[in-house]
N, C-alpha and C. Protein backbone atom coordinates (compact mmCIF):
# COMPACT_ATOMS: atom_id res chain seq x y z
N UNK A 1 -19.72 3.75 -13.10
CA UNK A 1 -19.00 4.95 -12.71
C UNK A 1 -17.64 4.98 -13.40
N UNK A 2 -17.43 6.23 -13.88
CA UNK A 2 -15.88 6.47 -14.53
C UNK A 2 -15.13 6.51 -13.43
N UNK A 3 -13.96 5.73 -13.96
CA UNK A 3 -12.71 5.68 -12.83
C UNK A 3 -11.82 7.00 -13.08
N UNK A 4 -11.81 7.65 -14.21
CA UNK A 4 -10.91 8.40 -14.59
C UNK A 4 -11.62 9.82 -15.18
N UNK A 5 -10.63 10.60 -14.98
CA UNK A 5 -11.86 12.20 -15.36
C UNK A 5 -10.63 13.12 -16.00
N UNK A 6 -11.29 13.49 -17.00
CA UNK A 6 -10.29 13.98 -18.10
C UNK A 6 -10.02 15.83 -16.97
N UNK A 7 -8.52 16.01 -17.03
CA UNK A 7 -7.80 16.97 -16.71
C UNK A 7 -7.20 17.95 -17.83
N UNK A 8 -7.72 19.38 -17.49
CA UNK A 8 -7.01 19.93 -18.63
C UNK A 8 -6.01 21.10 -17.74
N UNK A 9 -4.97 21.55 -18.35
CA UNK A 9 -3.93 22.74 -17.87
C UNK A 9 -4.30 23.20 -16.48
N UNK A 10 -5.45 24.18 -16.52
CA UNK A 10 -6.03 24.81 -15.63
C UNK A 10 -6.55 23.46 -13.96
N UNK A 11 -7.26 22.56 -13.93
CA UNK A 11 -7.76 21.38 -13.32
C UNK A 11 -5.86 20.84 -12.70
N UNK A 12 -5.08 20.40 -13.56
CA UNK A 12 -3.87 20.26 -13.15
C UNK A 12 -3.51 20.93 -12.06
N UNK A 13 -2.91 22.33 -12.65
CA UNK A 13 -2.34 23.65 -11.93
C UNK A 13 -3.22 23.70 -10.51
N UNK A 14 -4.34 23.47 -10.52
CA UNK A 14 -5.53 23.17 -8.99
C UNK A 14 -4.90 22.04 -8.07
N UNK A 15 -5.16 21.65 -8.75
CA UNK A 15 -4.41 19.56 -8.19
C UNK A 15 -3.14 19.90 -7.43
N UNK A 16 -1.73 20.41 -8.39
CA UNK A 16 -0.74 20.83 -7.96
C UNK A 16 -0.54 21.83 -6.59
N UNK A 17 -1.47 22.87 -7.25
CA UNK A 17 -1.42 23.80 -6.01
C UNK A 17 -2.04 23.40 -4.44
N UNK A 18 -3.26 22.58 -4.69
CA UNK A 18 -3.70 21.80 -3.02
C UNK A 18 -3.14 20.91 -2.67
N UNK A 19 -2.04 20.34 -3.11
CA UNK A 19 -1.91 19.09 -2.95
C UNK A 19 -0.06 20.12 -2.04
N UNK A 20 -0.14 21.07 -2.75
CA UNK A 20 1.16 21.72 -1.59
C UNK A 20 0.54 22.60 -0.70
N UNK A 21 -0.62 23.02 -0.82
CA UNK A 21 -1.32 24.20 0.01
C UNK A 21 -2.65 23.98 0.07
N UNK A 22 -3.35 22.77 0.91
CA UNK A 22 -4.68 22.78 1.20
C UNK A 22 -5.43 23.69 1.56
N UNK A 23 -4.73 24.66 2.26
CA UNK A 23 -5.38 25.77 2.74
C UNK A 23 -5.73 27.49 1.68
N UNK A 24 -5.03 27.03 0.98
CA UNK A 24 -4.80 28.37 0.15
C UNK A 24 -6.50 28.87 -0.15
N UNK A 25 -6.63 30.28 -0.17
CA UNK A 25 -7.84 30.52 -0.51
C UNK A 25 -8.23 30.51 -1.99
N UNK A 26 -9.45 30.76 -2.01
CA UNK A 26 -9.85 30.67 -3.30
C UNK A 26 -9.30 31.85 -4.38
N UNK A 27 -9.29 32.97 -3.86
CA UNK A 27 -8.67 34.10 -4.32
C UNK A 27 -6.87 33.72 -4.50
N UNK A 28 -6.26 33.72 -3.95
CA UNK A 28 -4.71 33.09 -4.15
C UNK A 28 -4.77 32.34 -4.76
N UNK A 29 -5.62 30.95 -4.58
CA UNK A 29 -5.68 29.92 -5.55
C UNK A 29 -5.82 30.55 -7.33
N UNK A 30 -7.06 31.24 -7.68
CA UNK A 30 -7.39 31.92 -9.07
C UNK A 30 -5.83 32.38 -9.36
N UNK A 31 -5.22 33.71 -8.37
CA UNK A 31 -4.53 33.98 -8.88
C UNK A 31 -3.06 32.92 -9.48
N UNK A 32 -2.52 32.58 -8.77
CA UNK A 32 -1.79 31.12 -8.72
C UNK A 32 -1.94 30.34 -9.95
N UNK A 33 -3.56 30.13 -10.77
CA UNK A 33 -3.75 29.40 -11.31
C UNK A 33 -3.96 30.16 -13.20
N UNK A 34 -4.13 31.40 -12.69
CA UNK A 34 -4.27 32.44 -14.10
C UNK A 34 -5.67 32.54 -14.43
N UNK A 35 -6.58 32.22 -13.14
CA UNK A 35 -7.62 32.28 -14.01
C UNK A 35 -8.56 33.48 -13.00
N UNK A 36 -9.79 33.98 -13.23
CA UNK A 36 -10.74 34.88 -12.37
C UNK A 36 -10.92 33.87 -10.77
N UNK A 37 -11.58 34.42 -9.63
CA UNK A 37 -12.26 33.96 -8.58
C UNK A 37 -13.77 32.43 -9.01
N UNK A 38 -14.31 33.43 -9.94
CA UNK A 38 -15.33 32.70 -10.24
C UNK A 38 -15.08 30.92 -11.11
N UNK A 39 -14.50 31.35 -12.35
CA UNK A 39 -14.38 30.24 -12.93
C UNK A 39 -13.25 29.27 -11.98
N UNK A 40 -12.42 29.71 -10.85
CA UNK A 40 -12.01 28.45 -10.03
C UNK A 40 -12.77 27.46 -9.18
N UNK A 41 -13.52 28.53 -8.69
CA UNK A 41 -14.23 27.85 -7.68
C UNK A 41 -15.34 26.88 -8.42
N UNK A 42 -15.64 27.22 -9.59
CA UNK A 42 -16.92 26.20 -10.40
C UNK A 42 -15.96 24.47 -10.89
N UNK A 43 -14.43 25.24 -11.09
CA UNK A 43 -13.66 23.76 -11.17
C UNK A 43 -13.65 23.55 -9.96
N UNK A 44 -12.58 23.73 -9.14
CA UNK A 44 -12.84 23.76 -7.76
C UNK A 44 -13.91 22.56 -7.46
N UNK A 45 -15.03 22.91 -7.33
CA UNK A 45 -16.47 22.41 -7.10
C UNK A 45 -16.73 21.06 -8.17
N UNK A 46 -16.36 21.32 -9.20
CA UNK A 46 -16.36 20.34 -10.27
C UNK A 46 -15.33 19.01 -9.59
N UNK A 47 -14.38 19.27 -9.47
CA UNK A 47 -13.21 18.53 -8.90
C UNK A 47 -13.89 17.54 -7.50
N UNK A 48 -14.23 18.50 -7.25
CA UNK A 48 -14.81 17.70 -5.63
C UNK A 48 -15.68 16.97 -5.54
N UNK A 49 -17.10 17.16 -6.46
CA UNK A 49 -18.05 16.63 -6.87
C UNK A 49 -18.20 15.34 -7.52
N UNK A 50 -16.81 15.56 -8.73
CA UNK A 50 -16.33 14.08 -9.50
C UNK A 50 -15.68 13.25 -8.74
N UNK A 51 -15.35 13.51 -7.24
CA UNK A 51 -14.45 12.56 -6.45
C UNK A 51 -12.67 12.59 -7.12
N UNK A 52 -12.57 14.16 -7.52
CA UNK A 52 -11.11 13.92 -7.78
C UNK A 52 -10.36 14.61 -6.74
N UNK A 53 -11.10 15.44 -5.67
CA UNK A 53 -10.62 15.38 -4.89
C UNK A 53 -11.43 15.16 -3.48
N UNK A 54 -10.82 14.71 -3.19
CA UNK A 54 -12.05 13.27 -2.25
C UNK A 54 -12.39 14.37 -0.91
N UNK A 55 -11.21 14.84 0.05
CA UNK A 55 -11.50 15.79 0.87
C UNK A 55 -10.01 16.72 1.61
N UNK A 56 -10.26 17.12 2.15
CA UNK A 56 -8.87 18.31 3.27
C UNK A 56 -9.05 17.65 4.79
N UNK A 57 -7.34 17.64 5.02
CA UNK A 57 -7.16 17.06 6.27
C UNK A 57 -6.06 17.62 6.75
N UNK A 58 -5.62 17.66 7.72
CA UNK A 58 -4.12 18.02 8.20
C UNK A 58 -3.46 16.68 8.09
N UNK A 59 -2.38 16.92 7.58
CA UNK A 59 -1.28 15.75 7.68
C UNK A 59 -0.25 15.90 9.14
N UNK A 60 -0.37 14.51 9.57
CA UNK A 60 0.24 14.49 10.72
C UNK A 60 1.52 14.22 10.79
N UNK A 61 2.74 14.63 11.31
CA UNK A 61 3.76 13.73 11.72
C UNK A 61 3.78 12.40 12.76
N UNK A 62 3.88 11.42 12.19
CA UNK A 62 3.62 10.37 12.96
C UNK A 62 5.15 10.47 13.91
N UNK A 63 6.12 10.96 13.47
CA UNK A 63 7.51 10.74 14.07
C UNK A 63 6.84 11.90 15.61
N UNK A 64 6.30 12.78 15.45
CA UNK A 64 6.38 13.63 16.25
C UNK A 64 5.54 13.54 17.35
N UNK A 65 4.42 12.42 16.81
CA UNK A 65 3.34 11.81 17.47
C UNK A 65 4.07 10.61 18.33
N UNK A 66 5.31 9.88 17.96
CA UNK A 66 5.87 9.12 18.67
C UNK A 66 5.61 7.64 17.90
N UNK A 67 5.47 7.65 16.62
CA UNK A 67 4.92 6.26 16.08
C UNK A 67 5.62 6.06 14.86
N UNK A 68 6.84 6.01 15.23
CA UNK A 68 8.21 6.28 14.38
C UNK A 68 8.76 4.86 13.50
N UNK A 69 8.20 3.77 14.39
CA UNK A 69 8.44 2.60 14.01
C UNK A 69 7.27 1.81 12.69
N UNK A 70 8.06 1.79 11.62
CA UNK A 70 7.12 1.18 10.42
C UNK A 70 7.19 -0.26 9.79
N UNK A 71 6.37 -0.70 10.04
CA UNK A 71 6.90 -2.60 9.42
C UNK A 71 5.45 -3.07 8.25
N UNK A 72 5.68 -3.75 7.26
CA UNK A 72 5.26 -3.92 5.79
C UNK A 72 5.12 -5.23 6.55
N UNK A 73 3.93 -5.96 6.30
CA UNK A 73 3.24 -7.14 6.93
C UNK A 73 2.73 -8.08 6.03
N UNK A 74 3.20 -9.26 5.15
CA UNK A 74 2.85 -10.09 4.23
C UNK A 74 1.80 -10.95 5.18
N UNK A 75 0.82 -11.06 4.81
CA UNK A 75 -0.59 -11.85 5.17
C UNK A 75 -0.85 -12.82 4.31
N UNK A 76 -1.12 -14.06 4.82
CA UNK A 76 -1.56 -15.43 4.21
C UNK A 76 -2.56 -15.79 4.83
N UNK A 77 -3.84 -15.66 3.80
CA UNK A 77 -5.09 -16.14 4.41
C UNK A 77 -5.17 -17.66 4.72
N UNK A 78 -6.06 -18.30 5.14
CA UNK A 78 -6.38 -19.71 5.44
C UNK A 78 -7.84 -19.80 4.04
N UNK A 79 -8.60 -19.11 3.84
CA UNK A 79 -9.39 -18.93 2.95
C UNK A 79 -9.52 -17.78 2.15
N UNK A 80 -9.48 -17.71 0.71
CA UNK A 80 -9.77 -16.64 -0.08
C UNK A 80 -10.97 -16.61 -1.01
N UNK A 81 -11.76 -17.30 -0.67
CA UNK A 81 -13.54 -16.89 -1.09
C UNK A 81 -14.06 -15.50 -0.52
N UNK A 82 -15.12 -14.78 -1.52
CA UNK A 82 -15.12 -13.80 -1.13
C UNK A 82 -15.69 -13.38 0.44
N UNK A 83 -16.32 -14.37 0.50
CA UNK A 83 -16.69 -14.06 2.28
C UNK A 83 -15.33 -13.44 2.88
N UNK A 84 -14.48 -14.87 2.85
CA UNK A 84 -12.93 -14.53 3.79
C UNK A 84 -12.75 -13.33 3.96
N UNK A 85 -12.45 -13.16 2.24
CA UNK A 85 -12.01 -11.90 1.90
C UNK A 85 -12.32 -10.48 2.47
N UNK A 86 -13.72 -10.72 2.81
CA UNK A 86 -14.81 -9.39 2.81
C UNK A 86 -14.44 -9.40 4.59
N UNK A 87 -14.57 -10.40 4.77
CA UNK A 87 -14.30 -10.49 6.54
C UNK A 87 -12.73 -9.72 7.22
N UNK A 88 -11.95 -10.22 6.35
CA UNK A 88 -10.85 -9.52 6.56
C UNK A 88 -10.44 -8.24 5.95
N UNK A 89 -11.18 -7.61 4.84
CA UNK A 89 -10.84 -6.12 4.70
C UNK A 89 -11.67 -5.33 5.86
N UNK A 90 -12.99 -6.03 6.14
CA UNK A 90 -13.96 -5.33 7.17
C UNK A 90 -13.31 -5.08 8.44
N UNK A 91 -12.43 -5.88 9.48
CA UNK A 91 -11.56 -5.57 10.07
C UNK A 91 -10.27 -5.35 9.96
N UNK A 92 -9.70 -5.40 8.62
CA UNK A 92 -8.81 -4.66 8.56
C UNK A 92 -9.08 -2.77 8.96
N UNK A 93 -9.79 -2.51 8.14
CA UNK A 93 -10.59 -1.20 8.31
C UNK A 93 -10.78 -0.74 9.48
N UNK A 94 -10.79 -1.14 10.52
CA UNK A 94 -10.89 -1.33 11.61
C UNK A 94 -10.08 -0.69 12.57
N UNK A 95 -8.82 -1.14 12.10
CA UNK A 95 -7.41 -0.70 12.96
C UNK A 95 -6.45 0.21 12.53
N UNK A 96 -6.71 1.18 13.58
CA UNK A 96 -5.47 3.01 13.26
C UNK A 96 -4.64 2.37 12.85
N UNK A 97 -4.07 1.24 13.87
CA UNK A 97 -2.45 1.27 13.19
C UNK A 97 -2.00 0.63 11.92
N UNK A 98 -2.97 -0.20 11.15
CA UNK A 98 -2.74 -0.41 10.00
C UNK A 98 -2.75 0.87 8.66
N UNK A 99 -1.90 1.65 8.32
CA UNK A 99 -2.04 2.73 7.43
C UNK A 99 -2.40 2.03 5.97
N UNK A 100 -2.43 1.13 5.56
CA UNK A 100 -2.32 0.33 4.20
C UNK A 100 -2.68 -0.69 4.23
N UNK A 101 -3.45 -1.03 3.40
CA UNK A 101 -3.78 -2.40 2.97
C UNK A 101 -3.99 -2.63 1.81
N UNK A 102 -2.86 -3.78 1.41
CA UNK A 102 -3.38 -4.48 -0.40
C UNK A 102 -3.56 -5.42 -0.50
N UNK A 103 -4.61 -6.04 -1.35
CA UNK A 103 -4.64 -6.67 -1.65
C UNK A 103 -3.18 -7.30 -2.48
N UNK A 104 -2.69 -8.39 -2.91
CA UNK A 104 -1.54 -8.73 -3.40
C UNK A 104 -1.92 -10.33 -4.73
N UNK A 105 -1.39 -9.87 -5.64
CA UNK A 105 -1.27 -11.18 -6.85
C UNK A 105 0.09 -11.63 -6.68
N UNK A 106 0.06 -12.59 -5.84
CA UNK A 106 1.51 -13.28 -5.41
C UNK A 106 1.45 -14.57 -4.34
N UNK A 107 2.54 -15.20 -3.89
CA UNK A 107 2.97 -15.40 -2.75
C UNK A 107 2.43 -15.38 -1.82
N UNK A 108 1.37 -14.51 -1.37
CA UNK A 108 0.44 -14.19 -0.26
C UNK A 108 -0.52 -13.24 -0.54
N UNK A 109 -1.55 -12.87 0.22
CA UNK A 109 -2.82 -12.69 0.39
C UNK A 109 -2.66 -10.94 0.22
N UNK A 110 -2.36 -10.40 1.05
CA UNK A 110 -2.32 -8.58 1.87
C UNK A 110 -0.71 -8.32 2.46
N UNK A 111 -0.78 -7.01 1.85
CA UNK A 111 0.20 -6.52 2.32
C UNK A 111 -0.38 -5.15 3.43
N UNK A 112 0.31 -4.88 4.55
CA UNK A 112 0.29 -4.09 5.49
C UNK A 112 1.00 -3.56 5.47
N UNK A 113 0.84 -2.11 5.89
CA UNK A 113 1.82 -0.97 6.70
C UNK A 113 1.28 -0.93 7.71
N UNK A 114 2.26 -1.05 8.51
CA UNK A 114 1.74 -0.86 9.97
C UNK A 114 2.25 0.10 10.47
N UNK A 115 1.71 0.78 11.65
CA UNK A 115 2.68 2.40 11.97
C UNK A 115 2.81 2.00 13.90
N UNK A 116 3.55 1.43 14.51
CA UNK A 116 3.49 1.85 15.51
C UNK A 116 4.42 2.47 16.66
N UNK A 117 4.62 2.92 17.88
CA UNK A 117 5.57 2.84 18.19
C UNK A 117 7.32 2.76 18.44
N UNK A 118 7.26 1.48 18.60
CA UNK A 118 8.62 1.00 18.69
C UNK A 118 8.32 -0.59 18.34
N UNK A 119 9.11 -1.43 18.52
CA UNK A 119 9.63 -2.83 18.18
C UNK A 119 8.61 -3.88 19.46
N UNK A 120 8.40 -3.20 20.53
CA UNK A 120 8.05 -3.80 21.82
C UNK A 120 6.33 -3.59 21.14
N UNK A 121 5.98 -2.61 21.04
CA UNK A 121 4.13 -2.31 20.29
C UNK A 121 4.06 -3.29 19.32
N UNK A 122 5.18 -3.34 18.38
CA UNK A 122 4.64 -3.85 17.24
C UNK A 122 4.35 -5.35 17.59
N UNK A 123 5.33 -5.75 18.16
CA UNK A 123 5.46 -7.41 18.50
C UNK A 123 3.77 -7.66 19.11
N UNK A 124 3.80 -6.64 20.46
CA UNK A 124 2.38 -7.04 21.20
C UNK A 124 1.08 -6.94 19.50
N UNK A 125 0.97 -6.03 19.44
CA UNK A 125 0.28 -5.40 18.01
C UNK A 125 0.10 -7.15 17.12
N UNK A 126 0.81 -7.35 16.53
CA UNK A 126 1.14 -8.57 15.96
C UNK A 126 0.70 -9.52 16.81
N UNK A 127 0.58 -10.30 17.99
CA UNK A 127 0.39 -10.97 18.61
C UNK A 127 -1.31 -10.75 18.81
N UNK A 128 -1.49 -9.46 19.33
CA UNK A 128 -2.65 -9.39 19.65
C UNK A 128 -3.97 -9.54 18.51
N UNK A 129 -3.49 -8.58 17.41
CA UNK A 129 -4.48 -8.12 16.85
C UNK A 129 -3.98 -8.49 15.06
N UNK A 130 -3.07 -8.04 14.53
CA UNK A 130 -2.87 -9.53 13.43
C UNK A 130 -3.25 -10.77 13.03
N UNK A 131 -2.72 -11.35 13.70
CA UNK A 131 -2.68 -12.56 13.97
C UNK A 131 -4.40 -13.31 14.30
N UNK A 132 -4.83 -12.03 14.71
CA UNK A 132 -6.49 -12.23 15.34
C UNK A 132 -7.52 -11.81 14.17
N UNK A 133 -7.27 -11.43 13.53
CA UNK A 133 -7.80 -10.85 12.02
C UNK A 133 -8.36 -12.70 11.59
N UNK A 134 -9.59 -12.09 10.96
CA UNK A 134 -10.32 -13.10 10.48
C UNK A 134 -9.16 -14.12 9.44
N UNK A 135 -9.55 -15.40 9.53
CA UNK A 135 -8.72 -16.24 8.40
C UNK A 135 -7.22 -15.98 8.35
N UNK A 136 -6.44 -15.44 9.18
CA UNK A 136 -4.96 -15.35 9.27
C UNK A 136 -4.36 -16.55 9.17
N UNK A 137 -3.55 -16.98 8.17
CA UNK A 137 -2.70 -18.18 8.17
C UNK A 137 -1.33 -18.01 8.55
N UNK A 138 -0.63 -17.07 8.25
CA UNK A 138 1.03 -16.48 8.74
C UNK A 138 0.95 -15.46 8.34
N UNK A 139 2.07 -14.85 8.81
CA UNK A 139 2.48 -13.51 8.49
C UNK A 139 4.31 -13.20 8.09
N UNK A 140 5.02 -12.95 7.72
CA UNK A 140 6.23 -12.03 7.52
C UNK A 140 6.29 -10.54 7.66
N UNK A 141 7.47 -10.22 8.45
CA UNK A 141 7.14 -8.78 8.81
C UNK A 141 8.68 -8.33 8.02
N UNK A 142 8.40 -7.15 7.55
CA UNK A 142 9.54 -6.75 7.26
C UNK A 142 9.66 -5.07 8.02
N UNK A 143 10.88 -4.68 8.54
CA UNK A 143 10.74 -3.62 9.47
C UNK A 143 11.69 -2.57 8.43
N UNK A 144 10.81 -1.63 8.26
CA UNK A 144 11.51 -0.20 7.60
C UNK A 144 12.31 0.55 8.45
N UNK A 145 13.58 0.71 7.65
CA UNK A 145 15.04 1.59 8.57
C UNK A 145 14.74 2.88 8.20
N UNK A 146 14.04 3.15 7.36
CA UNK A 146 14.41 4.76 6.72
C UNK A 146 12.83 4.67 5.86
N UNK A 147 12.20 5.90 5.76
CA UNK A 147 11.20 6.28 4.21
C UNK A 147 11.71 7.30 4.12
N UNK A 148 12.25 6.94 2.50
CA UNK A 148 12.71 7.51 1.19
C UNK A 148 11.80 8.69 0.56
N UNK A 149 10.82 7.48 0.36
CA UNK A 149 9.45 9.00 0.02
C UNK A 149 8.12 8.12 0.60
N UNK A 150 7.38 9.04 0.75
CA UNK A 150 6.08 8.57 1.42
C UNK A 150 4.92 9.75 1.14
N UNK A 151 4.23 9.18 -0.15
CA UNK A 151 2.62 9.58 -0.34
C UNK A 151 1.97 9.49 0.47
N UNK A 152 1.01 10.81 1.10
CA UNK A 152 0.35 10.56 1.51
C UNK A 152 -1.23 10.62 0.56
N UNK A 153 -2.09 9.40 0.93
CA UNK A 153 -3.27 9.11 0.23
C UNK A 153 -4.49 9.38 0.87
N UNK A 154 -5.25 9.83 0.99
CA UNK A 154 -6.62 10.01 1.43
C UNK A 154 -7.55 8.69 1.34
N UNK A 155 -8.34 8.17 2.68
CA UNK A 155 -9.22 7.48 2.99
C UNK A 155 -9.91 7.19 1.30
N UNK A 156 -10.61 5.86 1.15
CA UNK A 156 -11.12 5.91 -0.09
C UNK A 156 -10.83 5.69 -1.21
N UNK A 157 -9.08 6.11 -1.80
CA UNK A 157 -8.41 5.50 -2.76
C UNK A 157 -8.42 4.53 -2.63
């Protein structure tokens, strides 16, 4: 499978425009984009089909939801054979409040975003369910004061 799918002017200007207006119709969209109804929707469709654009969701405010508190979680496995490995992305996957997971070429194993609460969640969170993750050897938490900018990514990347 190709990882990458060639974009021209028109495919761009699409990208750009959903990525500020998921909702926009197909008709606004054409116009928006300079092109007829018909030939958008066949990119459009093309786009979606190639997995370049994976799917539509509402984006949430987590601040407004009450889950204001964000901490970046360095993970050190006890084993990194692929079993381990496979064991711990499988429940990583697992848990809302983890928004992120990387793998990492460093120092340690996975990096986490975690989204919860306040300082009192995260600690229990960490205690409970971290820490309980297959092959966990330590952890470092680092707690975010502020996001600067924050992509949001769709399931699947």
């Amino acid at each position: 499978m190709q990882n990458t799918f060639d974009l021209d002017r028109f495919d761009q200007a699409i990208l750009a425009t959903l990525a500020e207006d998921g909702r926009i119709s197909i008709t606004d969209l054409a116009k928006r984009i300079g092109l007829s109804k018909s030939p958008t929707q066949a990119r459009l469709r093309r786009l979606e089909e190639s997995r370049v654009i994976l799917g539509y969701r509402a984006m949430l405010n987590p601040i407004r939801l009450g889950l204001d508190h964000v901490a970046f979680v360095e993970v050190r496995l006890t084993d990194t054979r692929e079993a381990a490995l496979s064991a711990f992305n499988a429940a990583v996957a697992r848990v809302p409040q983890i928004e992120q997971a990387h793998m990492i070429a460093g120092n340690f194993d996975y990096l986490l975003k975690v989204r919860t609460r306040d300082m009192a969640d995260y600690r229990a969170f960490l205690g409970d369910t971290i820490s309980a993750l297959p092959h966990v050897a330590s952890t470092s938490t680092y707690v975010a004061m502020e996001a600067v900018k924050e992509v949001m990514l769709s399931e699947g990347t």
